[in-house]
PDB file of N, CA and C in Angstrom:
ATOM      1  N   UNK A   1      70.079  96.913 129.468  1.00  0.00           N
ATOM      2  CA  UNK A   1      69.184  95.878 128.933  1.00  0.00           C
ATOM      3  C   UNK A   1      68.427  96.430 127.728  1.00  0.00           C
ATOM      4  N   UNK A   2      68.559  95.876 126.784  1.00  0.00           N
ATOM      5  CA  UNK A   2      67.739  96.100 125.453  1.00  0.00           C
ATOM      6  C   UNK A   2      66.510  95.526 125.585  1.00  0.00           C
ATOM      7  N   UNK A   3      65.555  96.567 125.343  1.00  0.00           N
ATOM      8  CA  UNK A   3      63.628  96.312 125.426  1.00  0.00           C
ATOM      9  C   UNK A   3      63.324  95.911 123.731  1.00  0.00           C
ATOM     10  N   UNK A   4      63.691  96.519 122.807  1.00  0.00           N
ATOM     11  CA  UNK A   4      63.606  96.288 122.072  1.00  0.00           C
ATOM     12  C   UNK A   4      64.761  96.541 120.704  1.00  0.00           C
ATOM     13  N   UNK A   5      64.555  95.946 119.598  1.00  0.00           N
ATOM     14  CA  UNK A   5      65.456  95.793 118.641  1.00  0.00           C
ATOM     15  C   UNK A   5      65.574  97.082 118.122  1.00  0.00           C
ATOM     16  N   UNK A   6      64.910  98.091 117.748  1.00  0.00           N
ATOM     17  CA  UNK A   6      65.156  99.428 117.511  1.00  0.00           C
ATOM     18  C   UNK A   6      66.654 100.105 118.302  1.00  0.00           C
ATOM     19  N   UNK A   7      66.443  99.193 119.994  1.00  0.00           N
ATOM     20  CA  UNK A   7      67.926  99.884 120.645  1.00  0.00           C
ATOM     21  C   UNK A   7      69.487  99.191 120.099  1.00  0.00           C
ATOM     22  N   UNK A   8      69.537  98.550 119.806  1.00  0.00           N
ATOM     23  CA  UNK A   8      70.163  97.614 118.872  1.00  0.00           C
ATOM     24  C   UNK A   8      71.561  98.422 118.561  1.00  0.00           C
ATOM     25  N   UNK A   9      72.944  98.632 118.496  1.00  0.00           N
ATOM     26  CA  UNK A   9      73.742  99.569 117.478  1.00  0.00           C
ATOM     27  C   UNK A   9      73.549  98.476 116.518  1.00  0.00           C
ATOM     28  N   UNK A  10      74.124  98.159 116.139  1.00  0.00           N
ATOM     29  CA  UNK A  10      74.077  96.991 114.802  1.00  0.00           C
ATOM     30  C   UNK A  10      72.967  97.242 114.310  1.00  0.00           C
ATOM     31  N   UNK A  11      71.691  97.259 114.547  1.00  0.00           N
ATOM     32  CA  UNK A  11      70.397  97.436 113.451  1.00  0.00           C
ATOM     33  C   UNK A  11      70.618  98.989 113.811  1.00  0.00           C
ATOM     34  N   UNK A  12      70.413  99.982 114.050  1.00  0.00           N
ATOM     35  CA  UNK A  12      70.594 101.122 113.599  1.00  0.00           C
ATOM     36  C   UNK A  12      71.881 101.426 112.688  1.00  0.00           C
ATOM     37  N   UNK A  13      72.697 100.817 113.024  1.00  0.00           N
ATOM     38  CA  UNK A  13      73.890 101.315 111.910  1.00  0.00           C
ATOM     39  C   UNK A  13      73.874 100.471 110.238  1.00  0.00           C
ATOM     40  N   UNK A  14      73.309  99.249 110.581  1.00  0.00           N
ATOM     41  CA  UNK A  14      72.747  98.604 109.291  1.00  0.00           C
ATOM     42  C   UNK A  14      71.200  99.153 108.610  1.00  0.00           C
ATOM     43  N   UNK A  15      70.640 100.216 109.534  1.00  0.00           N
ATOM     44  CA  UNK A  15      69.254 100.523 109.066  1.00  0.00           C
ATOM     45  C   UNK A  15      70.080 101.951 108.074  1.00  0.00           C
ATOM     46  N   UNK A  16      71.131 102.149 108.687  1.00  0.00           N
ATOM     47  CA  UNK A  16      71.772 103.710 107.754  1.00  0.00           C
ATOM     48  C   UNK A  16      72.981 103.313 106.662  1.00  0.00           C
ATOM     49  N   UNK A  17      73.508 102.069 106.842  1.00  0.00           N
ATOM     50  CA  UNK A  17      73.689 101.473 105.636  1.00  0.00           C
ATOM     51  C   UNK A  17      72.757 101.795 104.725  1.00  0.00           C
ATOM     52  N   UNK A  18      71.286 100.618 104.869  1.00  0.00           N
ATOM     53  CA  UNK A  18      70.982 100.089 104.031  1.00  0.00           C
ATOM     54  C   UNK A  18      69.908 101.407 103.438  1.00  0.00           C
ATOM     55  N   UNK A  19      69.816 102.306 104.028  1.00  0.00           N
ATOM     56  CA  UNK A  19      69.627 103.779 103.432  1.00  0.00           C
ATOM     57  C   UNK A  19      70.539 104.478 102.307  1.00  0.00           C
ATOM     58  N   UNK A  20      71.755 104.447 102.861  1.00  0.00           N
ATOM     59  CA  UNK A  20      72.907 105.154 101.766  1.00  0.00           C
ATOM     60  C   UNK A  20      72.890 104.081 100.594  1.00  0.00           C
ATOM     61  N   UNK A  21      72.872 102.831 100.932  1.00  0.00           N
ATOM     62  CA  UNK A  21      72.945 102.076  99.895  1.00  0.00           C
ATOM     63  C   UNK A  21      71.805 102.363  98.556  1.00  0.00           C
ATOM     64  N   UNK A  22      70.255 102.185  99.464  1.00  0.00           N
ATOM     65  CA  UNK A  22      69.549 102.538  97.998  1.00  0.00           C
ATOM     66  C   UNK A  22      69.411 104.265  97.930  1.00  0.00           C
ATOM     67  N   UNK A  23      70.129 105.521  98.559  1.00  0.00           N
ATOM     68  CA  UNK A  23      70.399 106.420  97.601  1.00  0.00           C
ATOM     69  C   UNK A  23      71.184 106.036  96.839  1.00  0.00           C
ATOM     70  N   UNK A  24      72.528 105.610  96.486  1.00  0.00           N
ATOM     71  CA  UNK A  24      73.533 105.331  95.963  1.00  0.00           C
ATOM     72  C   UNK A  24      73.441 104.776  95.042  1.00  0.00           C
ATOM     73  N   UNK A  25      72.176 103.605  94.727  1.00  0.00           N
ATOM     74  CA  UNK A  25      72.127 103.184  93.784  1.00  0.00           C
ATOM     75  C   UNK A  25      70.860 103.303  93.154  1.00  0.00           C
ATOM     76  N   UNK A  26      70.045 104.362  93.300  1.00  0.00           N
ATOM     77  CA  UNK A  26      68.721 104.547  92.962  1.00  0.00           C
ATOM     78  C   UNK A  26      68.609 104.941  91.755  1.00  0.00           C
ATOM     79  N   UNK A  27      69.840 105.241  90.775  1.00  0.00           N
ATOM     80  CA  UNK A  27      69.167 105.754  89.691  1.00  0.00           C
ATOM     81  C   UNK A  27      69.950 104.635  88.633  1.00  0.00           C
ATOM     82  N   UNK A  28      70.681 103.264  89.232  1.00  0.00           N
ATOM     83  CA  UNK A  28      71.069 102.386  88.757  1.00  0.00           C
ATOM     84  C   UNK A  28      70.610 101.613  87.534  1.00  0.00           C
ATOM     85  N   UNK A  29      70.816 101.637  86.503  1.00  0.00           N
ATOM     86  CA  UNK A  29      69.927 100.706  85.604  1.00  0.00           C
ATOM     87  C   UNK A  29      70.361  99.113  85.544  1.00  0.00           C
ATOM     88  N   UNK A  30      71.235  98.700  85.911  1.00  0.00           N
ATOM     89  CA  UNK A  30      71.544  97.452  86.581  1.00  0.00           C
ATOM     90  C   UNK A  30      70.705  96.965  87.806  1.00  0.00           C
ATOM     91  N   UNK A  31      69.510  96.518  87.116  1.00  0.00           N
ATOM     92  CA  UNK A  31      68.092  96.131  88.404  1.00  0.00           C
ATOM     93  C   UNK A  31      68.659  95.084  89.244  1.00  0.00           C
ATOM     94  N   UNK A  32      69.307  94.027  88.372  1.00  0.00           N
ATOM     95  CA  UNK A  32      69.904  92.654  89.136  1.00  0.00           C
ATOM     96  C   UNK A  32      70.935  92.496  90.206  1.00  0.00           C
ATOM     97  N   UNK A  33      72.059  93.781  89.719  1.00  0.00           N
ATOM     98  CA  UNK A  33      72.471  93.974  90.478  1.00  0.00           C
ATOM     99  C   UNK A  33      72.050  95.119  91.423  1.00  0.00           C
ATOM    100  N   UNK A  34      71.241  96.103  91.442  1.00  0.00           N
ATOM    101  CA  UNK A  34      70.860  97.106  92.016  1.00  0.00           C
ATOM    102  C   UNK A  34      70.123  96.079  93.698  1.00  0.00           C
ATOM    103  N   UNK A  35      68.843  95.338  92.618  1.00  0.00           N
ATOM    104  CA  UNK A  35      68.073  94.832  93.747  1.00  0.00           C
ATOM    105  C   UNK A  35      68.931  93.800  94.958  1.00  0.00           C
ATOM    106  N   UNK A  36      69.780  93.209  93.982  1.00  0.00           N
ATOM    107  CA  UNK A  36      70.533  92.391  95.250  1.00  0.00           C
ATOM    108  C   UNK A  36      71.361  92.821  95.950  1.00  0.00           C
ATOM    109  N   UNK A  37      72.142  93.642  95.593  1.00  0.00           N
ATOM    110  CA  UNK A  37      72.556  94.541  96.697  1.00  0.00           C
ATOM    111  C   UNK A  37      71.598  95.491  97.830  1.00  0.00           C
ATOM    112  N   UNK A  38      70.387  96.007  97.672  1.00  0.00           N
ATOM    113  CA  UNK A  38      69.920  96.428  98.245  1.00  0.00           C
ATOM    114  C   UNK A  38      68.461  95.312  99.059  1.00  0.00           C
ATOM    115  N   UNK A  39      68.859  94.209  99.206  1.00  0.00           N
ATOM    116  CA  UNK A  39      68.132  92.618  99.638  1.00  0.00           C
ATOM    117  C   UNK A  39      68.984  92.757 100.701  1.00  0.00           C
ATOM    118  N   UNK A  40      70.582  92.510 100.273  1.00  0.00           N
ATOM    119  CA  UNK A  40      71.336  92.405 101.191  1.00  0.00           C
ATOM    120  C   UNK A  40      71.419  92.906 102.408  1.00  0.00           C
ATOM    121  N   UNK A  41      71.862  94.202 102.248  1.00  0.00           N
ATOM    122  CA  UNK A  41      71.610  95.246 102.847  1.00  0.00           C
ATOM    123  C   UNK A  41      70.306  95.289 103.985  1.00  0.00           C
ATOM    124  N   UNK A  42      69.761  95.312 103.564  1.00  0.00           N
ATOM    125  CA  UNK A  42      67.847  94.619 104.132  1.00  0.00           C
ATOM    126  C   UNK A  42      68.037  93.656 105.062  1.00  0.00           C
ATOM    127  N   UNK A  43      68.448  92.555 104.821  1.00  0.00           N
ATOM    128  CA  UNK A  43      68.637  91.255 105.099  1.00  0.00           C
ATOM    129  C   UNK A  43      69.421  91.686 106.318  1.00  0.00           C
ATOM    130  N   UNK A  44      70.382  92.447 106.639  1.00  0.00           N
ATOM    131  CA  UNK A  44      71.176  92.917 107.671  1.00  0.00           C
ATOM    132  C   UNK A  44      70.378  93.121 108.839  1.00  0.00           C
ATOM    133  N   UNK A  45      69.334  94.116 108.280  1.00  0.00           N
ATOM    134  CA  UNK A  45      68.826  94.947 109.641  1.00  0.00           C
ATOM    135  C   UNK A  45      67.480  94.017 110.283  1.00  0.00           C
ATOM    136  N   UNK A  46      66.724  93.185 108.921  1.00  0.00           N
ATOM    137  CA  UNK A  46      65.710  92.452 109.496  1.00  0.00           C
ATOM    138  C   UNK A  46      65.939  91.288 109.984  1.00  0.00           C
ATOM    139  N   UNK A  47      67.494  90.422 109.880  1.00  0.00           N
ATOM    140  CA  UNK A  47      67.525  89.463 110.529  1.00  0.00           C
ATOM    141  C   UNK A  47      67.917  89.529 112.180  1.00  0.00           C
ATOM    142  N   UNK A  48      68.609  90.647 112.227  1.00  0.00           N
ATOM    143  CA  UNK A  48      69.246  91.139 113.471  1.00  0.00           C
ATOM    144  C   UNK A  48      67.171  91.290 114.066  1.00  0.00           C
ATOM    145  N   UNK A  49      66.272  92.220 113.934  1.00  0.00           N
ATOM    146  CA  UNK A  49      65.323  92.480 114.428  1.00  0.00           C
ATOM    147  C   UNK A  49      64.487  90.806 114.247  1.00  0.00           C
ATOM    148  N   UNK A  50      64.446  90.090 113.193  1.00  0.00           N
ATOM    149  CA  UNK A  50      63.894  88.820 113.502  1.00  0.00           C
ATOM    150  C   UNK A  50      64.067  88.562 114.694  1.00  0.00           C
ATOM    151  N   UNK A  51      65.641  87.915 114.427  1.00  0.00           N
ATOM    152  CA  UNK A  51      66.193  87.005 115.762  1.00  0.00           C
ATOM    153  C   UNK A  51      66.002  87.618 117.245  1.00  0.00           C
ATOM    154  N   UNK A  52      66.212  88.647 117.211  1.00  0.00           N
ATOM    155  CA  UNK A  52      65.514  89.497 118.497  1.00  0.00           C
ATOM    156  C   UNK A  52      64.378  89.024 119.214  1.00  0.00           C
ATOM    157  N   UNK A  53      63.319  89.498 118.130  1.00  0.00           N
ATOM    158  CA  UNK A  53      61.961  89.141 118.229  1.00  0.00           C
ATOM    159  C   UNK A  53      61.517  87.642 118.903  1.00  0.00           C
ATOM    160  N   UNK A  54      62.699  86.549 118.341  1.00  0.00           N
ATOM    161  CA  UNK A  54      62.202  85.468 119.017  1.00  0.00           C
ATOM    162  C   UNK A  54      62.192  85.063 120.306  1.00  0.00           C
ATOM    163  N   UNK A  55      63.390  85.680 120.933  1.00  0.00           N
ATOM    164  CA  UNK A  55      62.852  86.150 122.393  1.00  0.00           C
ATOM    165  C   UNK A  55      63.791  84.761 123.163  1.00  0.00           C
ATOM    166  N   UNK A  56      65.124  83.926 122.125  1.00  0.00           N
ATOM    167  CA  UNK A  56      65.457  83.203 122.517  1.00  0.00           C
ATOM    168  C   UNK A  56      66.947  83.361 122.118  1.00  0.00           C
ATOM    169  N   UNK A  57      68.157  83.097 122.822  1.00  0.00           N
ATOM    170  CA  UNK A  57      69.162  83.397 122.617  1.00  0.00           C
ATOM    171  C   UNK A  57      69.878  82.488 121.444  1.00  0.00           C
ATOM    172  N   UNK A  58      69.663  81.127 121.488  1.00  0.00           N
ATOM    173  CA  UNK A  58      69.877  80.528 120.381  1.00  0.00           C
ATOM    174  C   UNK A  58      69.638  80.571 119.108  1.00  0.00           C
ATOM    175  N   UNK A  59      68.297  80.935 119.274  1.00  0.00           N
ATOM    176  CA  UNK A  59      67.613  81.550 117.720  1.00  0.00           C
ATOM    177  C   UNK A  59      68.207  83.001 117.369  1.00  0.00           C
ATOM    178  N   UNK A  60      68.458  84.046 118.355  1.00  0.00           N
ATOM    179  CA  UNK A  60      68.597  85.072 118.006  1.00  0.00           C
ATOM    180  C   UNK A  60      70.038  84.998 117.682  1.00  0.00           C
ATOM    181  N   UNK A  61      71.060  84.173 117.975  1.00  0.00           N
ATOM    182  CA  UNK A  61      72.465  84.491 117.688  1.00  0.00           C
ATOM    183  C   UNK A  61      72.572  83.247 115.781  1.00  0.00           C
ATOM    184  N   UNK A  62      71.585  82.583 116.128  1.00  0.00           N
ATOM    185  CA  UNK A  62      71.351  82.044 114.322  1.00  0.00           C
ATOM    186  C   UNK A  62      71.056  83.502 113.614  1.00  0.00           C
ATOM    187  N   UNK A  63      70.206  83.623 113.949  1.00  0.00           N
ATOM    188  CA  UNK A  63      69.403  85.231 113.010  1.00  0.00           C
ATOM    189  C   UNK A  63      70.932  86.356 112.747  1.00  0.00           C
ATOM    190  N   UNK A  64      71.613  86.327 113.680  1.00  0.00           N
ATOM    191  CA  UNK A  64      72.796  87.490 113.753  1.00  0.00           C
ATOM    192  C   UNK A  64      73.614  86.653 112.944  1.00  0.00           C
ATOM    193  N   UNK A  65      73.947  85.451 113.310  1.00  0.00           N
ATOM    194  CA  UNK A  65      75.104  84.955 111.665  1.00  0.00           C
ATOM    195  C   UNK A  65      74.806  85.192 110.347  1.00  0.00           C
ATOM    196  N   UNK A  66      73.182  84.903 110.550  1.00  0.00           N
ATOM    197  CA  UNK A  66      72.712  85.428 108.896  1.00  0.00           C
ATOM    198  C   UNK A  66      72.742  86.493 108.346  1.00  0.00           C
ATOM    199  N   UNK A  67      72.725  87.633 109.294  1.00  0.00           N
ATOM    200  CA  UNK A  67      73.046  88.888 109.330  1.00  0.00           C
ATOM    201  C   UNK A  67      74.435  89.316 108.907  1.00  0.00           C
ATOM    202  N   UNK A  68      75.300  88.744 109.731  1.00  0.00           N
ATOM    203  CA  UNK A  68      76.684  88.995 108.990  1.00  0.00           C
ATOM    204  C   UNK A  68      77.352  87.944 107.979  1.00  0.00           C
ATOM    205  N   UNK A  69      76.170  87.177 107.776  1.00  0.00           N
ATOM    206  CA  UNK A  69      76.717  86.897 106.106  1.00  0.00           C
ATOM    207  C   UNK A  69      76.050  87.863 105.129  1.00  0.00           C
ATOM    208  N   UNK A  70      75.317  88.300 105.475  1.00  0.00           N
ATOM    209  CA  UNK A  70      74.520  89.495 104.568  1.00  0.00           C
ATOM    210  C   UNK A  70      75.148  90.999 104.607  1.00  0.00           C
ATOM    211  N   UNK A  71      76.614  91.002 105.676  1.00  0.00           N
ATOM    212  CA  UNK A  71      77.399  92.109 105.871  1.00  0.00           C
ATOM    213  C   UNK A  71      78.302  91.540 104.787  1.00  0.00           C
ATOM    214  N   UNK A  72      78.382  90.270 104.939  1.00  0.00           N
ATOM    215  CA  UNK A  72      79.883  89.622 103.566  1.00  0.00           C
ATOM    216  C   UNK A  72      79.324  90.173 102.544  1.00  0.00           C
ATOM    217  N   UNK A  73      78.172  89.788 102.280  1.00  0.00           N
ATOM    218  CA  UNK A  73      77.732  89.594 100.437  1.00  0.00           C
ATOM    219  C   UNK A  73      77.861  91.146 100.377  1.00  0.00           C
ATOM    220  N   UNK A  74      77.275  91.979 101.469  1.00  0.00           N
ATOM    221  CA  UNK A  74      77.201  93.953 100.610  1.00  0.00           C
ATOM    222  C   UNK A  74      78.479  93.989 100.162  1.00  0.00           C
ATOM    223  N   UNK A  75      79.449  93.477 100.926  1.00  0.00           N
ATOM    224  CA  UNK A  75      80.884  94.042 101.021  1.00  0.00           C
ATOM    225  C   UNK A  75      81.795  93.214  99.493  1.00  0.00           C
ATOM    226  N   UNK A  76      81.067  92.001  99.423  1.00  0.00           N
ATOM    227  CA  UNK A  76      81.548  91.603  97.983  1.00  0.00           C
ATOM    228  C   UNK A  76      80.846  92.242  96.888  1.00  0.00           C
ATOM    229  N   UNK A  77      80.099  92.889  96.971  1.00  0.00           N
ATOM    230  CA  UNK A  77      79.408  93.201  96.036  1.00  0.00           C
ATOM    231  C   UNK A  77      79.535  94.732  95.868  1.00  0.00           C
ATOM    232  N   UNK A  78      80.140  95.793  96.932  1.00  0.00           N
ATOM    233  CA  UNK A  78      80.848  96.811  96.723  1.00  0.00           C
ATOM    234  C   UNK A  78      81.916  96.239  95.891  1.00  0.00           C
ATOM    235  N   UNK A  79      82.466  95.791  96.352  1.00  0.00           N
ATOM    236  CA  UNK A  79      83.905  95.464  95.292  1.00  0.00           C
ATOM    237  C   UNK A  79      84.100  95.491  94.122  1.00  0.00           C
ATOM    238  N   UNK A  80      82.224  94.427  93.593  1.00  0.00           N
ATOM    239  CA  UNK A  80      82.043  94.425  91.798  1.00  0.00           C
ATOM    240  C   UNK A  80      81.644  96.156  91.960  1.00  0.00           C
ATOM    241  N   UNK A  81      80.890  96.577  92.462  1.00  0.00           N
ATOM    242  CA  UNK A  81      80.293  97.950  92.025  1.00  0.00           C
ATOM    243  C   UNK A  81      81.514  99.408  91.903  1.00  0.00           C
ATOM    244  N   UNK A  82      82.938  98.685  92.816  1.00  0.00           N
ATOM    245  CA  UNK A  82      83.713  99.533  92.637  1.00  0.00           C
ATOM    246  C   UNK A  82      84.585  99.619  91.493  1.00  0.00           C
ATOM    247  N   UNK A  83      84.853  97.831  91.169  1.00  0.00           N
ATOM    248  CA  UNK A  83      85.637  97.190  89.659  1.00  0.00           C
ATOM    249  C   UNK A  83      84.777  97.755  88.719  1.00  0.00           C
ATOM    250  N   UNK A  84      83.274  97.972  88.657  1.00  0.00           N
ATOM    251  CA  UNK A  84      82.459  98.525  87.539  1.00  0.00           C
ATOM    252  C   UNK A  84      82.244  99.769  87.485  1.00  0.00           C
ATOM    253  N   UNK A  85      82.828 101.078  88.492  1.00  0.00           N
ATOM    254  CA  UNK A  85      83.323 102.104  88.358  1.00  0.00           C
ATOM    255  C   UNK A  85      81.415 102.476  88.369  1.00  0.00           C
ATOM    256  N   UNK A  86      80.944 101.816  89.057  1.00  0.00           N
ATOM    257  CA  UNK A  86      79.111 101.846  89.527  1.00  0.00           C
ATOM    258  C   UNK A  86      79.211 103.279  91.091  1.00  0.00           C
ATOM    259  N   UNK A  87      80.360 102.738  91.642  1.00  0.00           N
ATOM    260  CA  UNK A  87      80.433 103.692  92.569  1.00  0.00           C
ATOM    261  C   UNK A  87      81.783 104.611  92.596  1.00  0.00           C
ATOM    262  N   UNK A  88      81.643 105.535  93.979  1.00  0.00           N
ATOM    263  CA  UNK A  88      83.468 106.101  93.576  1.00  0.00           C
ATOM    264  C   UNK A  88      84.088 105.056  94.768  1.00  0.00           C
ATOM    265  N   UNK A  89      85.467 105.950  94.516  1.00  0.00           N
ATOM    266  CA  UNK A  89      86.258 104.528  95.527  1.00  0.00           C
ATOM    267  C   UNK A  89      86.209 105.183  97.222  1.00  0.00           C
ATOM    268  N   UNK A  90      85.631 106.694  97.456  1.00  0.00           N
ATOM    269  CA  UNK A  90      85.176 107.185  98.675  1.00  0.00           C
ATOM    270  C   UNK A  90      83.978 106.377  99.244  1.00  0.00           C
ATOM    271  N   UNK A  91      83.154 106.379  97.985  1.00  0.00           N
ATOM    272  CA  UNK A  91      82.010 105.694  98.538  1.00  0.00           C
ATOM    273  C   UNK A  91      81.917 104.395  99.114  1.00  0.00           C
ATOM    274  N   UNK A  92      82.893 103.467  97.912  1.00  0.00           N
ATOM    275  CA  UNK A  92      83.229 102.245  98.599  1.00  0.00           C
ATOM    276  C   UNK A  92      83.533 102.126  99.946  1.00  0.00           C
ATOM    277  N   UNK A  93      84.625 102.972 100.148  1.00  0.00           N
ATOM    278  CA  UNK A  93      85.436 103.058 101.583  1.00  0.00           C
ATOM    279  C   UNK A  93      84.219 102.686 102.833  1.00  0.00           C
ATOM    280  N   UNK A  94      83.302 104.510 102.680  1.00  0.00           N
ATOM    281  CA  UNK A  94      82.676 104.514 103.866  1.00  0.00           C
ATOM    282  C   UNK A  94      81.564 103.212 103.726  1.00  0.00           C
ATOM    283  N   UNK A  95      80.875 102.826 102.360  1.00  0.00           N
ATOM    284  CA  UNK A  95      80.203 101.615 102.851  1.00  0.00           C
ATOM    285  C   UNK A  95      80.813 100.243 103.376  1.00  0.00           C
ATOM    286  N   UNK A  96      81.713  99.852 102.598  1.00  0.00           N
ATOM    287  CA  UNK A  96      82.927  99.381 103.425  1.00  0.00           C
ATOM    288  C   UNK A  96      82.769  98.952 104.844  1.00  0.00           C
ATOM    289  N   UNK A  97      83.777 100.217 104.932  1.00  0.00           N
ATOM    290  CA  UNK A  97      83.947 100.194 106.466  1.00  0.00           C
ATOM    291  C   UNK A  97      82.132 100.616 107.457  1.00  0.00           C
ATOM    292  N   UNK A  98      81.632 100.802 106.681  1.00  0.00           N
ATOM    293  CA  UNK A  98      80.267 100.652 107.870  1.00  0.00           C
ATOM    294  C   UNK A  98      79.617  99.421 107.832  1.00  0.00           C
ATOM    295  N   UNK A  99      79.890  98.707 106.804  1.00  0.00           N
ATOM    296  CA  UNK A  99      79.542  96.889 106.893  1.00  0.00           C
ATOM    297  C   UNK A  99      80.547  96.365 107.812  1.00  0.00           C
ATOM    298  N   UNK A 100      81.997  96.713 107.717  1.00  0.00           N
ATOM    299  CA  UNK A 100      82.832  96.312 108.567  1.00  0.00           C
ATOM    300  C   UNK A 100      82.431  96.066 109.863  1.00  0.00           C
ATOM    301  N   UNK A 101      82.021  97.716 110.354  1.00  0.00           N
ATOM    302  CA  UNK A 101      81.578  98.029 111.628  1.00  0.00           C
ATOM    303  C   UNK A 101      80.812  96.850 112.134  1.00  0.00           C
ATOM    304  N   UNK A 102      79.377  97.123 111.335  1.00  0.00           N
ATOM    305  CA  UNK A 102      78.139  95.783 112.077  1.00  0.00           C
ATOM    306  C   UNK A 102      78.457  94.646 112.142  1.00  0.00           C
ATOM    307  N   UNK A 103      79.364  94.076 111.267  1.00  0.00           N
ATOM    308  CA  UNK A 103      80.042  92.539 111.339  1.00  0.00           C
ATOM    309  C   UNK A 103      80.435  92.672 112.583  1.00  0.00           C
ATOM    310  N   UNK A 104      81.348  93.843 112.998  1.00  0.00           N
ATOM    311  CA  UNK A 104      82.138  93.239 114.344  1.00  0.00           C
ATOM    312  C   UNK A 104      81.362  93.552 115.658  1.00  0.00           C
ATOM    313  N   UNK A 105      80.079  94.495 115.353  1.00  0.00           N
ATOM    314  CA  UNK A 105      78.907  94.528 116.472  1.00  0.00           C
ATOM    315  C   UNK A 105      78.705  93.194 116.401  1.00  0.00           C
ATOM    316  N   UNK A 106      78.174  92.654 115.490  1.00  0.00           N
ATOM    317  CA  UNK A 106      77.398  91.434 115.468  1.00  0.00           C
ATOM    318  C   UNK A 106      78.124  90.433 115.881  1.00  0.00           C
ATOM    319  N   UNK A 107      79.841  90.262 115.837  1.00  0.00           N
ATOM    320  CA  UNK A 107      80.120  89.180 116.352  1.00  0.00           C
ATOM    321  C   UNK A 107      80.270  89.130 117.961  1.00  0.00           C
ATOM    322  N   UNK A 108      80.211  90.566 118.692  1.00  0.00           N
ATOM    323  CA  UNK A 108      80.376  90.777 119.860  1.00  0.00           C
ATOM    324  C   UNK A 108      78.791  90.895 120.363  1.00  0.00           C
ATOM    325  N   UNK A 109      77.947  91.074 119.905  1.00  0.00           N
ATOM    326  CA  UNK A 109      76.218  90.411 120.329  1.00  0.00           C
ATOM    327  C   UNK A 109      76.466  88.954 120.249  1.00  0.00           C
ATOM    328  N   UNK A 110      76.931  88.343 119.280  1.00  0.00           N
ATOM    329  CA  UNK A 110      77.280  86.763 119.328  1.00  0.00           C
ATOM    330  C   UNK A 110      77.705  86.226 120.783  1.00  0.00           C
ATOM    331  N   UNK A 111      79.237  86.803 120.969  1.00  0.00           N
ATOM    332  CA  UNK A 111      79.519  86.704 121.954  1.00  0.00           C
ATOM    333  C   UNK A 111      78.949  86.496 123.441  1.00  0.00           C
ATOM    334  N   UNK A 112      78.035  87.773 123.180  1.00  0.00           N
ATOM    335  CA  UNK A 112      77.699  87.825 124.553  1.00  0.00           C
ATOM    336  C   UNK A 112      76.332  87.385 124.774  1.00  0.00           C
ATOM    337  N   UNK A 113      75.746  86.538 123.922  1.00  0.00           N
ATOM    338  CA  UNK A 113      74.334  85.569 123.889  1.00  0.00           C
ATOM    339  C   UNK A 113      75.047  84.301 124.099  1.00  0.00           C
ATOM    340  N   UNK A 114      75.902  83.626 123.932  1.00  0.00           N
ATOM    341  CA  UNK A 114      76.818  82.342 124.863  1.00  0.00           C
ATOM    342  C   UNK A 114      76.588  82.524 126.169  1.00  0.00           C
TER     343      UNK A 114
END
């Protein structure tokens, strides 16, 4: 039983995303794209801890879709940062595949709030 959202895998593994993400892009001079990618990212770990917080399964599995649309947008938006040679294509990979990851936590928390 989860006491609180801190125990979460999905918000811990989106809280170390959204860490690598703004090292990665911290010395970015592309603010527009810098900041929205790192919103995104954000948007991952605080909607998962919102929806938690409300303490209701319906609300909290809304809060987790929003969450993994906010796993889509990092992951489209690696793509421009990889086409703009902003990142390497290692880096892509592991952020990538660690957005991958929480999408498919998050659809199996989905799951199991039905």
């Amino acid at each position: 039983m989860i006491s609180k959202f801190e125990e979460i895998l999905s918000w811990q593994k989106s809280r170390d995303l959204t860490i690598a993400i703004y090292k990665a892009f911290k010395d970015s001079k592309d603010f527009g794209f810098k900041n929205q990618i790192e919103r995104a990212s954000v948007s991952i770990m605080n909607n998962i801890a919102e929806g938690y917080e409300r303490k209701s399964n319906k609300e909290f599995s809304y809060f987790l879709y929003v969450a993994k649309g906010s796993c889509a947008e990092v992951r489209s938006m690696l793509y421009l940062a990889k086409d703009l040679n902003t990142i390497s294509p290692s880096k892509f990979e592991e952020f990538y595949n660690l957005s991958l990851e929480i999408s498919k936590l998050l659809s199996g928390l989905i799951k199991t709030l039905k």
